[in-house]
N, C-alpha and C. Protein backbone atom coordinates (compact mmCIF):
# COMPACT_ATOMS: atom_id res chain seq x y z
N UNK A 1 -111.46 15.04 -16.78
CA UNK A 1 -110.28 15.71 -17.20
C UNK A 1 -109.95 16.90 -16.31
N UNK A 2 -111.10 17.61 -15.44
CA UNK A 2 -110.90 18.73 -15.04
C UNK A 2 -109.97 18.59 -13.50
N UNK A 3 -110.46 17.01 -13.17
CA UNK A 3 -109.82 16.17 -11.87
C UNK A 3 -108.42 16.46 -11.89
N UNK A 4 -108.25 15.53 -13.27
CA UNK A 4 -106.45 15.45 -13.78
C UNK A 4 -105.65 16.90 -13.92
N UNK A 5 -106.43 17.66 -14.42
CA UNK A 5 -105.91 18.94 -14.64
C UNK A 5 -105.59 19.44 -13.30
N UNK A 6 -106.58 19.79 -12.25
CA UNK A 6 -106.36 20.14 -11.41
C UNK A 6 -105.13 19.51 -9.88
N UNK A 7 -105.66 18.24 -10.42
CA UNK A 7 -104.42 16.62 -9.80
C UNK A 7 -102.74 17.34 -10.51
N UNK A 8 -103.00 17.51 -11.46
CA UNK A 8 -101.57 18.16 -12.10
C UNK A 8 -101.07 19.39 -11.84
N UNK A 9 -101.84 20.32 -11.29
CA UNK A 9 -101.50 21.42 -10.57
C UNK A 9 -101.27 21.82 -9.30
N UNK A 10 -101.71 20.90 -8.36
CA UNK A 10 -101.35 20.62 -7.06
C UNK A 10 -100.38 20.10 -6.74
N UNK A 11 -100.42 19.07 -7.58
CA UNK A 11 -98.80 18.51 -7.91
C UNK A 11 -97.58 19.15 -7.81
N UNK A 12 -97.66 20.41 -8.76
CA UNK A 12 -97.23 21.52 -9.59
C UNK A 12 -96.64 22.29 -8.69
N UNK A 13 -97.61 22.27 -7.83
CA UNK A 13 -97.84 23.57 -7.08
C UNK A 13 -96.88 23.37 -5.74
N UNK A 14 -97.34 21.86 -5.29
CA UNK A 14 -96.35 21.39 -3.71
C UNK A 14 -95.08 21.07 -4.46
N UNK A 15 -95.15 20.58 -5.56
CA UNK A 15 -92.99 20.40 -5.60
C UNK A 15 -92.21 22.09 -5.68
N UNK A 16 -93.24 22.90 -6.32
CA UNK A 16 -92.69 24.30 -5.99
C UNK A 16 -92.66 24.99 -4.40
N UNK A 17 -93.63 24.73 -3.75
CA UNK A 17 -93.80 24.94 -2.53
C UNK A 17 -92.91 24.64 -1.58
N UNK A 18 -92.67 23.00 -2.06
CA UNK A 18 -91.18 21.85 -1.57
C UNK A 18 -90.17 22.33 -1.34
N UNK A 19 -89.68 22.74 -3.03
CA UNK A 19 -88.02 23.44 -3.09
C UNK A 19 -87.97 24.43 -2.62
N UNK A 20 -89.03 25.90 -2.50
CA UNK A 20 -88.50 26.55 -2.08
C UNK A 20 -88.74 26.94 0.02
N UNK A 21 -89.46 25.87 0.63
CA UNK A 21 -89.30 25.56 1.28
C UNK A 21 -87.81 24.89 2.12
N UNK A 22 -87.60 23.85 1.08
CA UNK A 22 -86.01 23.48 1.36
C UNK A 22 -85.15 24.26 1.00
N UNK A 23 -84.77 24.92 0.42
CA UNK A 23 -83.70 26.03 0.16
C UNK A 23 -84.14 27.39 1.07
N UNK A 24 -84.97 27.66 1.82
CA UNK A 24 -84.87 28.33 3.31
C UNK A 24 -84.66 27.28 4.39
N UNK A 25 -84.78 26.50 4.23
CA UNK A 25 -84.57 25.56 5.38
C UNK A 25 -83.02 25.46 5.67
N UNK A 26 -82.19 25.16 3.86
CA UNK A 26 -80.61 24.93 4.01
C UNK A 26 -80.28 26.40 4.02
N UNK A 27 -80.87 27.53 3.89
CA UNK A 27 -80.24 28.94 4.06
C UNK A 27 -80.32 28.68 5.90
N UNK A 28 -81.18 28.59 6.38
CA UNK A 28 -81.04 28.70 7.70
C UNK A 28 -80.32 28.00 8.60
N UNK A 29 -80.10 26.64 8.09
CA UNK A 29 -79.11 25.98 8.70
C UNK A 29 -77.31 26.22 8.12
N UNK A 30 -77.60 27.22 7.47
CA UNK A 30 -76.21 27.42 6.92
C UNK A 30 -76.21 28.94 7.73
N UNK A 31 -76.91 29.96 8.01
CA UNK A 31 -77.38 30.82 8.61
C UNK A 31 -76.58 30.77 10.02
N UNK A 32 -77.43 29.28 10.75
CA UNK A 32 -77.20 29.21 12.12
C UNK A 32 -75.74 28.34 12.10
N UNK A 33 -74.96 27.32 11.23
CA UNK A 33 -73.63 27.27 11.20
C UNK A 33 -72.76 28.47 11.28
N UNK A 34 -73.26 29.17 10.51
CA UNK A 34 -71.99 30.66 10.69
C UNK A 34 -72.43 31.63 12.00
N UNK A 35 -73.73 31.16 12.44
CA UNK A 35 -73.32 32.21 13.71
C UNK A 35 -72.55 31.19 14.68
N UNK A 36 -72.95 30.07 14.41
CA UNK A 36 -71.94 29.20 15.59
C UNK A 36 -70.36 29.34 15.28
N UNK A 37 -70.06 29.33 14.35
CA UNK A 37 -68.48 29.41 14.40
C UNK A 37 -67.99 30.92 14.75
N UNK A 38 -68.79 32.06 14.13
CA UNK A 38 -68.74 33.23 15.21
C UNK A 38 -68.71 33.36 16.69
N UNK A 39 -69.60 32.67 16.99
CA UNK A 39 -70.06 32.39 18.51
C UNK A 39 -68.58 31.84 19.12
N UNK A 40 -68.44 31.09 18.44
CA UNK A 40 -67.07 29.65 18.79
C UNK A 40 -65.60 31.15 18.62
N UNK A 41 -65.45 31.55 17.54
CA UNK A 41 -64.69 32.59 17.50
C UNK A 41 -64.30 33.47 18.24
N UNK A 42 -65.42 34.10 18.95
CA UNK A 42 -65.37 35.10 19.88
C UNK A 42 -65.12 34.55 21.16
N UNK A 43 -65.84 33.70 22.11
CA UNK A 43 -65.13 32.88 22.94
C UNK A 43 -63.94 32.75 22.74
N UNK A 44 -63.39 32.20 21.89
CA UNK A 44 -61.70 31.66 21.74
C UNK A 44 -61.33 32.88 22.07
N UNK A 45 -61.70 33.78 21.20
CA UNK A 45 -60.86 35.18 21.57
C UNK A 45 -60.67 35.78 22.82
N UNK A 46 -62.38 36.20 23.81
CA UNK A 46 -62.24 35.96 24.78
C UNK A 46 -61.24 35.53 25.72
N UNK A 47 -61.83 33.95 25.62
CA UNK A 47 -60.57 33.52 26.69
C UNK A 47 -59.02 33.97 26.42
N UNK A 48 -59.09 33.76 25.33
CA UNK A 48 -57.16 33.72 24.92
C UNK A 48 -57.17 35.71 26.00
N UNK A 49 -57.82 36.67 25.75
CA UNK A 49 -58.03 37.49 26.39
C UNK A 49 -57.70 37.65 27.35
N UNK A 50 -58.23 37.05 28.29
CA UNK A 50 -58.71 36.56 29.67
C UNK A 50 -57.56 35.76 29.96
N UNK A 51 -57.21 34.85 29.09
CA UNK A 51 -55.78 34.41 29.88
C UNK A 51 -54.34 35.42 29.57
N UNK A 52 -54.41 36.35 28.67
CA UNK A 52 -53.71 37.05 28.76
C UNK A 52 -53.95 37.85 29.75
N UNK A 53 -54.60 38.51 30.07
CA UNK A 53 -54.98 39.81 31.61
C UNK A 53 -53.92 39.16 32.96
N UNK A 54 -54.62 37.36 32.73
CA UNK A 54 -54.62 36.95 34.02
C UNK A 54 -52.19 36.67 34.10
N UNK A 55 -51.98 36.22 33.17
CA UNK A 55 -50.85 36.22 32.71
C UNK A 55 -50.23 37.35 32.98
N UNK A 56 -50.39 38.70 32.62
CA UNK A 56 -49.99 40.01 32.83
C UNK A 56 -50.20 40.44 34.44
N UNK A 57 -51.32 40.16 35.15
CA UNK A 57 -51.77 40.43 36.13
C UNK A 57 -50.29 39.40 37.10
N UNK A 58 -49.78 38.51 36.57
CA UNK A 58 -48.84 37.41 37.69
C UNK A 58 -47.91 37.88 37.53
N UNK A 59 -47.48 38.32 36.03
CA UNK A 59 -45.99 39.24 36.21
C UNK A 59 -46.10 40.18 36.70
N UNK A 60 -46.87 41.43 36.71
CA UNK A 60 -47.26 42.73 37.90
C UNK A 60 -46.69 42.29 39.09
N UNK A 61 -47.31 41.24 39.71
CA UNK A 61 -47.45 40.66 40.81
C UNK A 61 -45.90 40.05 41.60
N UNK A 62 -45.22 39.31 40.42
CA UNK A 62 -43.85 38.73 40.41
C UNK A 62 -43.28 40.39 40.52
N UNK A 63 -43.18 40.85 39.97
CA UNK A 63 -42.22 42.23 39.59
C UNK A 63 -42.30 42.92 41.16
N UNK A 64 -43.29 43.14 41.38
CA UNK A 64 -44.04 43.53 42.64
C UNK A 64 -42.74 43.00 43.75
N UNK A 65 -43.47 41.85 44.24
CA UNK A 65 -42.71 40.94 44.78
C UNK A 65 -41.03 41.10 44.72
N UNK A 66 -40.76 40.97 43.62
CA UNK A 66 -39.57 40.98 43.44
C UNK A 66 -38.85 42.78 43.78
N UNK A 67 -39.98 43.53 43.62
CA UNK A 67 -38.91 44.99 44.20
C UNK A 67 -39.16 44.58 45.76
N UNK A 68 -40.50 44.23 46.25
CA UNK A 68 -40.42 44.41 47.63
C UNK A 68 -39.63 43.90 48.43
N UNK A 69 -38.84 42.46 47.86
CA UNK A 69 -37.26 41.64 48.41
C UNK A 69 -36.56 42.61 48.31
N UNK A 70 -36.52 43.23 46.98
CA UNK A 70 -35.14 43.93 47.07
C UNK A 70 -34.81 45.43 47.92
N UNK A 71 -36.49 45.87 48.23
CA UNK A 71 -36.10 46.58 49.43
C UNK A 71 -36.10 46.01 50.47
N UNK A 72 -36.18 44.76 50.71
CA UNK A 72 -36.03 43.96 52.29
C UNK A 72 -34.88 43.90 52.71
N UNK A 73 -34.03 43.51 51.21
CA UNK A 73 -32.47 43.16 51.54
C UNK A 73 -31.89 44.54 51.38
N UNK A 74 -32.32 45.92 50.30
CA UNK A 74 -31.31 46.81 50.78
C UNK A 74 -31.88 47.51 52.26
N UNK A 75 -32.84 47.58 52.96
CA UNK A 75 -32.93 47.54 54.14
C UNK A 75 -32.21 46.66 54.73
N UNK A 76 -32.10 45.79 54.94
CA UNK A 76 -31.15 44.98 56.07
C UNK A 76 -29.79 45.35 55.73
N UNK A 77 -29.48 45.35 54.73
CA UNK A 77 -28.14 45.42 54.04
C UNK A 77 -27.34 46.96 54.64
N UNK A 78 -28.52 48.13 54.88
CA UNK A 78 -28.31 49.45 55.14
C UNK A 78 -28.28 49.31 56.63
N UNK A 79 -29.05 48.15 57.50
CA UNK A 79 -28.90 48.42 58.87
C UNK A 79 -27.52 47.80 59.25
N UNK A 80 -26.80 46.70 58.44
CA UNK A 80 -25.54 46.49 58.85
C UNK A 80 -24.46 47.44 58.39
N UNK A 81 -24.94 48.43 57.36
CA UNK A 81 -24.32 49.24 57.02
C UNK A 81 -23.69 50.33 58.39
N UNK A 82 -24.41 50.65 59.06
CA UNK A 82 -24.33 51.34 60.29
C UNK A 82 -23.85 50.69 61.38
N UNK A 83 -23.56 49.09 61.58
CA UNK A 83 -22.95 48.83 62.35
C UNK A 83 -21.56 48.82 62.52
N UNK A 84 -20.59 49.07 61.36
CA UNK A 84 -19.39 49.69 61.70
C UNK A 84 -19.04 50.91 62.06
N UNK A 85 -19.83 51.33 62.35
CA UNK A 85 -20.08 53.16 63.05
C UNK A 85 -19.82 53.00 64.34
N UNK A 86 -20.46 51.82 65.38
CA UNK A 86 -20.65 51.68 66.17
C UNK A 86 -19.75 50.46 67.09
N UNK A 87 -19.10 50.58 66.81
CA UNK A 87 -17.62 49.78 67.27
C UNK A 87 -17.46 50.16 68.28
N UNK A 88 -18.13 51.26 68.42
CA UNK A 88 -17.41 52.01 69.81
C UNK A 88 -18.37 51.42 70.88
N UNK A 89 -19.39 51.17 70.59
CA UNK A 89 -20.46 51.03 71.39
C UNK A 89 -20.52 49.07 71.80
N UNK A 90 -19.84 48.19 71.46
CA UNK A 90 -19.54 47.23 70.61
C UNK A 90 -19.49 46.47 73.00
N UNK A 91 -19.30 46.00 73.38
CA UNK A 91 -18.47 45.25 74.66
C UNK A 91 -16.73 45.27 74.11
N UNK A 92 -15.92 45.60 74.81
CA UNK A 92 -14.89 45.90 74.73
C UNK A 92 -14.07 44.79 73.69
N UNK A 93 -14.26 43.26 74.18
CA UNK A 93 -14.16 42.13 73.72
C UNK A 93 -14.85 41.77 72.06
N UNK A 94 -15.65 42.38 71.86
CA UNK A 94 -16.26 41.97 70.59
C UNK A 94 -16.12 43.02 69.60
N UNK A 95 -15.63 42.59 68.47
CA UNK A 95 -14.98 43.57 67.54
C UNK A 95 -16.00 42.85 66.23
N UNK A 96 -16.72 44.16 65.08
CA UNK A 96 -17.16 44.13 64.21
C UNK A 96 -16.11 44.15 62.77
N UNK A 97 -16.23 42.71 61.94
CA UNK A 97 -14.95 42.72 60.80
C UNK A 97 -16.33 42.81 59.59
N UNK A 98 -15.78 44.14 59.26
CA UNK A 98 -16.49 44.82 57.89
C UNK A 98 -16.72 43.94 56.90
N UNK A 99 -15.46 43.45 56.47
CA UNK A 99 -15.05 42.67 55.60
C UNK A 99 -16.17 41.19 55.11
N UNK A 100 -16.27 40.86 56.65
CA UNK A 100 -16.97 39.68 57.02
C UNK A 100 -18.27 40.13 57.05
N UNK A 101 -19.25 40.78 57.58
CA UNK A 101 -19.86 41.65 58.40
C UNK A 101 -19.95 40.52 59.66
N UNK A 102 -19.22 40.29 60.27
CA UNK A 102 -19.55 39.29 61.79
C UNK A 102 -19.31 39.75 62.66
N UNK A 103 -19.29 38.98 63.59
CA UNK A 103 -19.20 40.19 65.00
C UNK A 103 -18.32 39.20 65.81
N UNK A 104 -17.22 39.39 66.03
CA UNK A 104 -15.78 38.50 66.76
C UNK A 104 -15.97 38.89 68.54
C-alpha cells in the first residue's frame, strides 16, 4: 500500500510539475510573439522613416536644382540684357532688335 501511496503521489506531483511547466512555456511563447511584432513595428517605422529623410532629401535637391536653372537663365537673360547698350559697338551692318533679342 505504501508503493500505491507513494505511485499516487508522483503521479500527483508530475501532472502539477506538467501544468505549471506548460503555462511558462505558453507565457514565453506569447512573451517572444509580442516582442516580435514590436520588433516588426519598429522596423516598419524605421523604414517608413528612412524613406521619408530620403524623400525630403530629393525635394532639397529638386528645389536646389531648380533655383540653380533659374539663376542660369536670369544670368543669361541679364547678359543679353546689356546687349542693347552696345549697338554702337555692333559692325555697322548688323543691328540688335530688342524686341526679338536677334542680331540682323
Amino acid at each position: 500500500m505504501k508503493n500505491e501511496e507513494l505511485k499516487a503521489q508522483i503521479i500527483n506531483s508530475y501532472r502539477l510539475t506538467a501544468r505549471k511547466d506548460h503555462e511558462r512555456i505558453l507565457q514565453r511563447r506569447h512573451i517572444i510573439e509580442e516582442r516580435k511584432e514590436e520588433l516588426e513595428n519598429l522596423n516598419t517605422l524605421r523604414e517608413r522613416e528612412e524613406l521619408e529623410q530620403l524623400e525630403e532629401q530629393r525635394r532639397r535637391q529638386m528645389e536646389a536644382e531648380q533655383a540653380r536653372l533659374q539663376v542660369s537663365v536670369s544670368s543669361v537673360a541679364g547678359a543679353f540684357a546689356v546687349v542693347p547698350k552696345m549697338n554702337h559697338l555692333l559692325h555697322p551692318k548688323q543691328r540688335y532688335i530688342e524686341s526679338d533679342g536677334l542680331f540682323l
